[in-house]
PDB file of N, CA and C in Angstrom:
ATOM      1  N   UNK A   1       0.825  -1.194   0.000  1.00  0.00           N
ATOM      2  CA  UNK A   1       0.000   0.000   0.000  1.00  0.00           C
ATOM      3  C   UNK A   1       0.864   1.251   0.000  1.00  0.00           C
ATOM      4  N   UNK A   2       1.821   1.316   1.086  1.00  0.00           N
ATOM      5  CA  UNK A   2       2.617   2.070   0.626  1.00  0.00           C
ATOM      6  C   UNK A   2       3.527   2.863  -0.575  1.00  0.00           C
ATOM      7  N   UNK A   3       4.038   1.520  -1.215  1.00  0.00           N
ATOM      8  CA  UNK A   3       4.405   1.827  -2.525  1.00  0.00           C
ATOM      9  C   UNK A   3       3.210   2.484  -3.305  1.00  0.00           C
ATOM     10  N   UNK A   4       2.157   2.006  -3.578  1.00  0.00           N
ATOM     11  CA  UNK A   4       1.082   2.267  -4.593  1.00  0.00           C
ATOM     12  C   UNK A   4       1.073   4.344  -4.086  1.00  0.00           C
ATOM     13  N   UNK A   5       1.066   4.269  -2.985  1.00  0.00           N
ATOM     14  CA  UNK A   5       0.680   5.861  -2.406  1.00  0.00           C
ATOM     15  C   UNK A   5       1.639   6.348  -3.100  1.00  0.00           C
ATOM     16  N   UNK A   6       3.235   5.749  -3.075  1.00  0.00           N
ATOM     17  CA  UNK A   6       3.999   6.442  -3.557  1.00  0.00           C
ATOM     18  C   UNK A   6       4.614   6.868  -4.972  1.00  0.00           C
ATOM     19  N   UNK A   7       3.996   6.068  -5.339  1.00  0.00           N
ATOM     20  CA  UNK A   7       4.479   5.973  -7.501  1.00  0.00           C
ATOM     21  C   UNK A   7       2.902   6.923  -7.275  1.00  0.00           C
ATOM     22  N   UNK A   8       1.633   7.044  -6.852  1.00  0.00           N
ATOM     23  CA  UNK A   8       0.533   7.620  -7.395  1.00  0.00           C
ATOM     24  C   UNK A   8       1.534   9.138  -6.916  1.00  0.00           C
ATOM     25  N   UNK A   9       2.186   9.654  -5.626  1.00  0.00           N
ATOM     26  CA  UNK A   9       2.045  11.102  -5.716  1.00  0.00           C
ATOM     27  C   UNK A   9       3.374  11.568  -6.465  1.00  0.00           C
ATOM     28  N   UNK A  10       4.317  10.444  -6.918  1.00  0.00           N
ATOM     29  CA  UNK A  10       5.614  10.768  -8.186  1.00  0.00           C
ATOM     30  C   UNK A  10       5.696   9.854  -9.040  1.00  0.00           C
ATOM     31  N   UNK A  11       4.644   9.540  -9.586  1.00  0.00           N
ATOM     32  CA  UNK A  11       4.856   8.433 -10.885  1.00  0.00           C
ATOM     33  C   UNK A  11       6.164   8.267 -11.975  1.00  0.00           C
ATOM     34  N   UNK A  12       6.653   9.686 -11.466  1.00  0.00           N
ATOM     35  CA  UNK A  12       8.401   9.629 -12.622  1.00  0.00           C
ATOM     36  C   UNK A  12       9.145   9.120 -11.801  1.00  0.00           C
ATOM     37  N   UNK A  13       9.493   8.916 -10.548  1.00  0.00           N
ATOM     38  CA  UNK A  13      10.158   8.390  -9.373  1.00  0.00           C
ATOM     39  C   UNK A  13      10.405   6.771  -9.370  1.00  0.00           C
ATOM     40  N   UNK A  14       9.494   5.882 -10.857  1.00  0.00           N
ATOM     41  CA  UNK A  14      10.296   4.384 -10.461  1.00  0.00           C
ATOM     42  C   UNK A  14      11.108   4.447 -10.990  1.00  0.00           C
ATOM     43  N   UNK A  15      11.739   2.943 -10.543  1.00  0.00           N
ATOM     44  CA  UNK A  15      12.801   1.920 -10.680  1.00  0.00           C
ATOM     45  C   UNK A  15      12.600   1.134 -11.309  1.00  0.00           C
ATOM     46  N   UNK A  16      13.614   0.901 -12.423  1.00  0.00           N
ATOM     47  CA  UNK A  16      13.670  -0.286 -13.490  1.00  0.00           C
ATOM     48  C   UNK A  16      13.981  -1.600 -12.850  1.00  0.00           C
ATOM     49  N   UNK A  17      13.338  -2.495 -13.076  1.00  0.00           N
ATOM     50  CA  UNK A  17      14.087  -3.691 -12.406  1.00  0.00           C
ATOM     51  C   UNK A  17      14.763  -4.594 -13.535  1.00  0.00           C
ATOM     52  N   UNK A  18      16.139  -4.350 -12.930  1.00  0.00           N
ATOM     53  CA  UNK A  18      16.982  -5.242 -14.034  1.00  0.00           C
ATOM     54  C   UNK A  18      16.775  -6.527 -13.718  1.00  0.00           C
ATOM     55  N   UNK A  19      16.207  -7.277 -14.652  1.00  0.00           N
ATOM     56  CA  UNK A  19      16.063  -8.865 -14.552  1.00  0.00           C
ATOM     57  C   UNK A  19      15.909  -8.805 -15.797  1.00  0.00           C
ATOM     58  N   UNK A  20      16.378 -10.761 -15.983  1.00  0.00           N
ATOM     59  CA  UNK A  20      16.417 -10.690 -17.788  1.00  0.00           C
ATOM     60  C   UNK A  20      15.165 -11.595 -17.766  1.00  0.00           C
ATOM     61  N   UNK A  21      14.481 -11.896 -19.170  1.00  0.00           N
ATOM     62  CA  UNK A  21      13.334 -12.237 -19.172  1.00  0.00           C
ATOM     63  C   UNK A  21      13.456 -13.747 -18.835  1.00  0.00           C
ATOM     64  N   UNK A  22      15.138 -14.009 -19.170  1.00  0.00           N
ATOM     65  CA  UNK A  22      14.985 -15.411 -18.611  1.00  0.00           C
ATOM     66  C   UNK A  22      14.789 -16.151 -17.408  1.00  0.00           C
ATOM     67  N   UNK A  23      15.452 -15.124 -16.870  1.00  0.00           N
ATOM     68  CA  UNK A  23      15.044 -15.423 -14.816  1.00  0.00           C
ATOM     69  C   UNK A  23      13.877 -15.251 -14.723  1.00  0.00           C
ATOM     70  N   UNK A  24      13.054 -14.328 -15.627  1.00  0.00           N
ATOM     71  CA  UNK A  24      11.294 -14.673 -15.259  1.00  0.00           C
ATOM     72  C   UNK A  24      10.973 -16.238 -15.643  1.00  0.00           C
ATOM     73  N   UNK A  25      11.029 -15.985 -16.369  1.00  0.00           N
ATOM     74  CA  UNK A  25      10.573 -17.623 -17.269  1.00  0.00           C
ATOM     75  C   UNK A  25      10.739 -18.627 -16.849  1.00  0.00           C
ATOM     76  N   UNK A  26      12.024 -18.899 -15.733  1.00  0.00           N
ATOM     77  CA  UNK A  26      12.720 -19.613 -15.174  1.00  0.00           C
ATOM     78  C   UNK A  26      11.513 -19.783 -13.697  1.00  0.00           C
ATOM     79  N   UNK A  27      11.147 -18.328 -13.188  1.00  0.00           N
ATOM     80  CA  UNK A  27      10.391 -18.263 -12.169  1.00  0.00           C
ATOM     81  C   UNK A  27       9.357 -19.238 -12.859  1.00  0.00           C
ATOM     82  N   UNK A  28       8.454 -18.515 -13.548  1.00  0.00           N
ATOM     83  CA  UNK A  28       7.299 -19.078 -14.485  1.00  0.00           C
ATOM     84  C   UNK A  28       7.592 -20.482 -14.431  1.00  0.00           C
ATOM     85  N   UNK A  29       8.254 -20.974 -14.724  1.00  0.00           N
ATOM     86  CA  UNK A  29       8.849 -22.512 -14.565  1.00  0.00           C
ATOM     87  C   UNK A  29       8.465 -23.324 -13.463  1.00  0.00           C
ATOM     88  N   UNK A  30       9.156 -22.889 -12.711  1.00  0.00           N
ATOM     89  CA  UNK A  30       9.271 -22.840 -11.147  1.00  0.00           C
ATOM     90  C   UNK A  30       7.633 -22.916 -10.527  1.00  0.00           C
ATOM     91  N   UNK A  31       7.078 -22.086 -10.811  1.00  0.00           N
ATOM     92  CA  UNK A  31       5.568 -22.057 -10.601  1.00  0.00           C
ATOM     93  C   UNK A  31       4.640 -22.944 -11.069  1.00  0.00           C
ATOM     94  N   UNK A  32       4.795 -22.992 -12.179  1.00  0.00           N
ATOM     95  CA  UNK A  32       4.114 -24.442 -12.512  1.00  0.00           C
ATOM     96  C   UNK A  32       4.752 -25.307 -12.290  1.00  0.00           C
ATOM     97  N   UNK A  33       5.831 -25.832 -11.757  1.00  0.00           N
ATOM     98  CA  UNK A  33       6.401 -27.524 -11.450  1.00  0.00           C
ATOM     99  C   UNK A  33       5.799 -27.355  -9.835  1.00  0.00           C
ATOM    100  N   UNK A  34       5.585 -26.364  -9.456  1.00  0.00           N
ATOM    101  CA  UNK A  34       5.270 -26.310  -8.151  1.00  0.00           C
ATOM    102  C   UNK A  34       3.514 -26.507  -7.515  1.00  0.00           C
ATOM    103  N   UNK A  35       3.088 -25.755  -8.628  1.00  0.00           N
ATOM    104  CA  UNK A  35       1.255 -25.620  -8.707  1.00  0.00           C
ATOM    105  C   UNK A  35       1.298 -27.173  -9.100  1.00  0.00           C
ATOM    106  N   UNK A  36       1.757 -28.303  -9.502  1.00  0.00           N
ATOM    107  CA  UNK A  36       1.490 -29.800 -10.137  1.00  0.00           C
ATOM    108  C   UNK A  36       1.724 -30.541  -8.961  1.00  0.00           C
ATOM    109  N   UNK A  37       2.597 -29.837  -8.676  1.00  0.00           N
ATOM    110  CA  UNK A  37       3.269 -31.044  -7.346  1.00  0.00           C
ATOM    111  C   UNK A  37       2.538 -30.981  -6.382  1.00  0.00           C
ATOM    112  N   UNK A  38       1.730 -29.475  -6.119  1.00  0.00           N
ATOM    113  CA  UNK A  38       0.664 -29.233  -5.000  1.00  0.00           C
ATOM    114  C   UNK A  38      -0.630 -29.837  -5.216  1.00  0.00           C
ATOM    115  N   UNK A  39      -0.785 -29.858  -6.270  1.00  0.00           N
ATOM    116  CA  UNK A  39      -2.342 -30.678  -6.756  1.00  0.00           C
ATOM    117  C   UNK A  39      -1.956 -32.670  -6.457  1.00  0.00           C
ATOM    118  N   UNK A  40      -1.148 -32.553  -6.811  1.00  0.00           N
ATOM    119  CA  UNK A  40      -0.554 -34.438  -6.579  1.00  0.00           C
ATOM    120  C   UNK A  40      -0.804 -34.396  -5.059  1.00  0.00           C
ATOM    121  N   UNK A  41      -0.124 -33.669  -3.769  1.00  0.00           N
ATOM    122  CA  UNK A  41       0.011 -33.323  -2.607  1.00  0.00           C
ATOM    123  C   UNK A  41      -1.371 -33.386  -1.858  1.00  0.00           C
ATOM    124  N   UNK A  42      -2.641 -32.230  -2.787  1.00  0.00           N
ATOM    125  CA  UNK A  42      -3.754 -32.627  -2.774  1.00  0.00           C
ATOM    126  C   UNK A  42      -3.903 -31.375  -0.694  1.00  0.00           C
ATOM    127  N   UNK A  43      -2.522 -30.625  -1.590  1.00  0.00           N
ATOM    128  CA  UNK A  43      -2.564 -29.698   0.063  1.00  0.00           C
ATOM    129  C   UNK A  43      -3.601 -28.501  -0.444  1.00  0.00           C
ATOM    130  N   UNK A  44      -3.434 -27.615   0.504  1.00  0.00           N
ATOM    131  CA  UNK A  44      -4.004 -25.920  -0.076  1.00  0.00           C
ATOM    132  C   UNK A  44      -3.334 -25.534  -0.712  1.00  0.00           C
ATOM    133  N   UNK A  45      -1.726 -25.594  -0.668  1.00  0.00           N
ATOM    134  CA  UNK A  45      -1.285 -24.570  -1.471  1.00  0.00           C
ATOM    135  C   UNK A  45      -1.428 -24.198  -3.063  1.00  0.00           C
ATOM    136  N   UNK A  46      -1.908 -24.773  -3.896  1.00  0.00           N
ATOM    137  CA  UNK A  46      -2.145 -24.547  -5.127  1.00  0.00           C
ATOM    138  C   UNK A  46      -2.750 -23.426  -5.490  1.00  0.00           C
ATOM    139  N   UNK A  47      -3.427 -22.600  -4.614  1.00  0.00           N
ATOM    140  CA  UNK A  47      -4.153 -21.663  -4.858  1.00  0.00           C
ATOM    141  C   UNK A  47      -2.712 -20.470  -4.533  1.00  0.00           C
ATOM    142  N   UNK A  48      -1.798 -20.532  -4.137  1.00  0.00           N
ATOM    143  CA  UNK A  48      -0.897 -19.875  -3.517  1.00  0.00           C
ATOM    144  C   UNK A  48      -0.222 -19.721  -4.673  1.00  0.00           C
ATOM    145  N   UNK A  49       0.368 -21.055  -5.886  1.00  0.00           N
ATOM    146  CA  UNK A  49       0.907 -21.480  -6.736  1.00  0.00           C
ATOM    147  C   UNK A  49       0.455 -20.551  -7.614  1.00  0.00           C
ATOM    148  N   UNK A  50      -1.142 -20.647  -7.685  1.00  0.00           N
ATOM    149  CA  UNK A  50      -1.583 -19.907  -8.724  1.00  0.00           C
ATOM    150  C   UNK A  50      -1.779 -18.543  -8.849  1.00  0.00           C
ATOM    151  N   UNK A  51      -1.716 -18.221  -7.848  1.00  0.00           N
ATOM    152  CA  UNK A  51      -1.295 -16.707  -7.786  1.00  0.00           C
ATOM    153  C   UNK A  51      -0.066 -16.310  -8.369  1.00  0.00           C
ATOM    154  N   UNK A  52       1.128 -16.912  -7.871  1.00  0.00           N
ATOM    155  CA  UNK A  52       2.323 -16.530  -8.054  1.00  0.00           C
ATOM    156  C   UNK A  52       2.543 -16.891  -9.501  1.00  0.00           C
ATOM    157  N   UNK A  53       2.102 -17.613 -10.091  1.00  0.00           N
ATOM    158  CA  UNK A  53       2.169 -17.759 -11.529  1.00  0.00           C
ATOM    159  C   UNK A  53       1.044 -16.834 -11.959  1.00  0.00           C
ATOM    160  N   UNK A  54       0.448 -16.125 -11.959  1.00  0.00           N
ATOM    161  CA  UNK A  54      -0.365 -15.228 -12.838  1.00  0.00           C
ATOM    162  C   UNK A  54       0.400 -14.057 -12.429  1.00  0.00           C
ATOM    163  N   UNK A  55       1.110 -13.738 -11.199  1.00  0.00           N
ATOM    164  CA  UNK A  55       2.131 -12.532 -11.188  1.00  0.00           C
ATOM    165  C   UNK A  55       3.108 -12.592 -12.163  1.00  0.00           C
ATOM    166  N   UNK A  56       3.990 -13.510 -11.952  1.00  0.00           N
ATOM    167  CA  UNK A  56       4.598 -13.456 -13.219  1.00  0.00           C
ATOM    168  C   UNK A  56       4.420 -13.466 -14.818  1.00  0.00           C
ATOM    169  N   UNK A  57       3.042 -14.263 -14.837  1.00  0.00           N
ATOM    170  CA  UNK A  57       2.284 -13.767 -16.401  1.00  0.00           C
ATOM    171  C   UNK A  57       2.379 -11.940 -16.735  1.00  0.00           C
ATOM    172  N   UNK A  58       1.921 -11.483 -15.383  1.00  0.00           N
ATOM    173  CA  UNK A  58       1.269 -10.301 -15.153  1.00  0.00           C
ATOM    174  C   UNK A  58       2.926  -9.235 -15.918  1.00  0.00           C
ATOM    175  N   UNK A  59       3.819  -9.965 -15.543  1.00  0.00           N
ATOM    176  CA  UNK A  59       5.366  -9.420 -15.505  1.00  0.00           C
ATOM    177  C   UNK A  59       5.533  -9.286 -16.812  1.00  0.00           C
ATOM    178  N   UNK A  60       5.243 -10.399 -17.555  1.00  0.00           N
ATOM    179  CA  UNK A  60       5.659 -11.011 -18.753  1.00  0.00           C
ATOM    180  C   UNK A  60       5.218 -10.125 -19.589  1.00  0.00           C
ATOM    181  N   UNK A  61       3.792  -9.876 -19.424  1.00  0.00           N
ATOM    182  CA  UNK A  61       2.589  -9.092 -20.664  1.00  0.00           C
ATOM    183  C   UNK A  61       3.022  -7.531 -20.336  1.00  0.00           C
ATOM    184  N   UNK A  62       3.206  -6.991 -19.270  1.00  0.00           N
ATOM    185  CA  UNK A  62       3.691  -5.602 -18.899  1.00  0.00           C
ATOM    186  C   UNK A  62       5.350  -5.382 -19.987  1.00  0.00           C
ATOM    187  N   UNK A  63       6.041  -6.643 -19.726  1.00  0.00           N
ATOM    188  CA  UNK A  63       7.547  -6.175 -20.580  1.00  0.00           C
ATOM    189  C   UNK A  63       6.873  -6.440 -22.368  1.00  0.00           C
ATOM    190  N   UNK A  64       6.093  -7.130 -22.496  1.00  0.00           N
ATOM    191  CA  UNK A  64       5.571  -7.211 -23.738  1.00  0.00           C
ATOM    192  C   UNK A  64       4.887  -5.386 -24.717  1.00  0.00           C
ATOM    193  N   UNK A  65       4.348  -4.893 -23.637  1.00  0.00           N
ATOM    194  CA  UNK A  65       3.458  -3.708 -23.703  1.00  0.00           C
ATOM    195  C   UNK A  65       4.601  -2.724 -24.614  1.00  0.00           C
TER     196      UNK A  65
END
């Protein structure tokens, strides 16, 4: 919440985040071997999984823009 207050009252004020698209992808990876293994597991966390993999979608389509 904080952050959001703060890019809304200096929106010229971010930070680039240097990451290459492959360490996303790699995450992205990571997220789904993880969301499969949780459904086999048959725990809660899959819903946790699936979040964190639509963030990084979310990453992906923003560097696409």
């Amino acid at each position: 919440m904080r952050l959001q207050q703060s890019l809304a009252q200096n929106p010229m004020n971010e930070k680039l985040l240097e990451v290459s698209i492959e360490s996303v992808k790699g995450l992205l990876i990571d997220g789904y071997n993880n969301y499969e293994k949780s459904l086999q597991r048959r725990q809660g966390d899959s819903r946790y999984w699936d979040g964190y993999i639509r963030g990084i979608q979310h990453v992906l389509e923003m560097h696409n823009q």
